[in-house]
Protein backbone atom coordinates (compact mmCIF):
# COMPACT_ATOMS: atom_id res chain seq x y z
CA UNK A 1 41.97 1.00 3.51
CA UNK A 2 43.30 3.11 0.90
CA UNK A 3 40.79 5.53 -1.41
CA UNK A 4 41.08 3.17 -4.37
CA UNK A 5 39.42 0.10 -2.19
CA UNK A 6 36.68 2.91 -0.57
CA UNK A 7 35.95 4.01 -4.47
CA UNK A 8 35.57 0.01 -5.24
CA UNK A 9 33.34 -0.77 -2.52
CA UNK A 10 30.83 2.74 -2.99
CA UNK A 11 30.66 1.52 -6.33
CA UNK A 12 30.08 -2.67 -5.52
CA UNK A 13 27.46 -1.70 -2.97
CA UNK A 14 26.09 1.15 -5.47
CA UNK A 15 25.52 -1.76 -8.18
CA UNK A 16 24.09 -4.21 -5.62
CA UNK A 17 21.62 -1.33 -4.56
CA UNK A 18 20.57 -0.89 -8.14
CA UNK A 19 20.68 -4.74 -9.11
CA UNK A 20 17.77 -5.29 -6.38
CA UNK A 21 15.87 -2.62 -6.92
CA UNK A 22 15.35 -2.98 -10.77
CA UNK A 23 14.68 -6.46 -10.08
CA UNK A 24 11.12 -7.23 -10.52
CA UNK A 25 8.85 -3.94 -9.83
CA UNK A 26 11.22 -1.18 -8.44
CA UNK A 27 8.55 0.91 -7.55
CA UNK A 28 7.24 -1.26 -5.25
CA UNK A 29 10.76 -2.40 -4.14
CA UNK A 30 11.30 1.45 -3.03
CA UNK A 31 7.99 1.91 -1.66
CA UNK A 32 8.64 -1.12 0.70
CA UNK A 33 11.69 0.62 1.64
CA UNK A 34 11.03 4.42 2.17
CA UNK A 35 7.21 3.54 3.23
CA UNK A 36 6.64 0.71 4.82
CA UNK A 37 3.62 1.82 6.92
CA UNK A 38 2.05 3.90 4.44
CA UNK A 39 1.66 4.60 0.44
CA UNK A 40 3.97 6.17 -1.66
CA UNK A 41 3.50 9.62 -3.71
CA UNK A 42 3.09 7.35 -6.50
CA UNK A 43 0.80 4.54 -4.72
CA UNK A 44 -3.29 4.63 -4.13
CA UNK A 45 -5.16 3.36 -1.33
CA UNK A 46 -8.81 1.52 -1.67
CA UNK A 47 -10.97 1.36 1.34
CA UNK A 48 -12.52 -1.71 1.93
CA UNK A 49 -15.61 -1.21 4.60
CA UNK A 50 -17.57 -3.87 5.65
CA UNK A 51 -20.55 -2.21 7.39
CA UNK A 52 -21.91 -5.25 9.54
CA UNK A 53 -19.20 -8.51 10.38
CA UNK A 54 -22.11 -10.86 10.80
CA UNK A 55 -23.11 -10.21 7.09
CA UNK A 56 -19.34 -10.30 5.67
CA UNK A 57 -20.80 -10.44 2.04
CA UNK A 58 -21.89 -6.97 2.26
CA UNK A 59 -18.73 -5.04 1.15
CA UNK A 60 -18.44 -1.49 0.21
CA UNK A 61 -15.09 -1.10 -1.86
CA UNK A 62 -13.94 2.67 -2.84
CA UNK A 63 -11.92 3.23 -5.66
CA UNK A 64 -8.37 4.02 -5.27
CA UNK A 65 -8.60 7.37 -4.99
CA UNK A 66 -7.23 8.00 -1.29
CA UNK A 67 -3.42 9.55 -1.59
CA UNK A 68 -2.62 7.90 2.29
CA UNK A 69 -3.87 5.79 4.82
CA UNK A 70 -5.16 8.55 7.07
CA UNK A 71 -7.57 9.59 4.20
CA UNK A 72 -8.56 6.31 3.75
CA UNK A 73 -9.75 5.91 7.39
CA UNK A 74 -10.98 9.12 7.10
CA UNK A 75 -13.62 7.72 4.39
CA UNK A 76 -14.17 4.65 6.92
CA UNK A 77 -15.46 6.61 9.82
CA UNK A 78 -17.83 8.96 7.68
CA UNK A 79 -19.17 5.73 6.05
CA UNK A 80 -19.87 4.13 9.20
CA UNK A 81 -21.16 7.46 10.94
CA UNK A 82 -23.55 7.26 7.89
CA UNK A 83 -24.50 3.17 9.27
CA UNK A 84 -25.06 4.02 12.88
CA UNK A 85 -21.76 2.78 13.76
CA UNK A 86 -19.46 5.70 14.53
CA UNK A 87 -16.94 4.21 16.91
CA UNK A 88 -17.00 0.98 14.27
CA UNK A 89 -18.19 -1.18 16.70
CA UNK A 90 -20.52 -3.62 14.21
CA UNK A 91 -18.13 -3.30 11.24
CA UNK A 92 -14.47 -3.59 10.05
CA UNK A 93 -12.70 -1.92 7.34
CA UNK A 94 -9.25 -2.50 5.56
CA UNK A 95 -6.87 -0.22 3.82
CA UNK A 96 -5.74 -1.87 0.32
CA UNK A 97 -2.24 0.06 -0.16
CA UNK A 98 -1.02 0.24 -3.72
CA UNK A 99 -2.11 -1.87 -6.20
CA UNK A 100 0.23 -3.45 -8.53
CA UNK A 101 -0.69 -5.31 -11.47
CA UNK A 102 1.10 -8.75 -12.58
CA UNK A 103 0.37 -8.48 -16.22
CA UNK A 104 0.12 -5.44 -18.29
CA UNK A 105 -3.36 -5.44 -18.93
CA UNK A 106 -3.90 -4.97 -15.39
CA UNK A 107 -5.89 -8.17 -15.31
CA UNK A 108 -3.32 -9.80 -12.33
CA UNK A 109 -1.86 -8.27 -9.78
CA UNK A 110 -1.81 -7.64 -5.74
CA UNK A 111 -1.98 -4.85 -3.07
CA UNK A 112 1.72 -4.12 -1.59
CA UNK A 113 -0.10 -3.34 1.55
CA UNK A 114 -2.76 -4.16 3.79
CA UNK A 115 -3.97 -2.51 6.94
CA UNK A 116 -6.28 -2.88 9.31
């Protein structure tokens, strides 16, 4: 393989690259990538807590203020310290990872992420 076919194919695979990520939302495309376990310096997490499973209407949801999922746990456990339920044994809680709208009024969209 000469240096003219090596240029050719750095520069093929180099367009591909860029072709997928700008597809779409290439924010999300890279946080998928570099992050798939956790959120992005860009991305917010919302903590989703529900105190007591046999009353599953009774929600707390946090804004997205939570930089990564260890901070959003973090805010779990206080909030069920603050319930009586320290180890979480009564409730549950989710981790809502980067929210990103479908529409640009915000009005649409979906988490990239969830964790339990």
């Amino acid at each position: 393989m000469n240096t003219r076919m090596l240029r050719r194919a750095i520069l093929a695979g180099g367009i591909a690259i860029l072709a997928v990520v700008s597809f779409g939302n290439p924010h999300r495309h890279v946080a998928d990538l570099f992050w798939p376990d956790d959120a992005a310096p860009w991305e917010h997490v919302t903590a989703v807590y529900v105190p007591d499973i046999s009353q599953p209407t009774r929600v707390k949801i946090s804004e997205a203020t939570y930089d990564d999922l260890a901070a959003c746990r973090d805010y779990v456990m206080e909030q069920a310290a603050e319930q009586g339920d320290p180890n979480l044994e009564k409730g549950r809680f989710e981790c809502a990872i980067g929210f990103y709208a479908d529409k640009d009024d915000g009005t649409g969209g979906e988490y990239r992420l969830i964790v339990k």
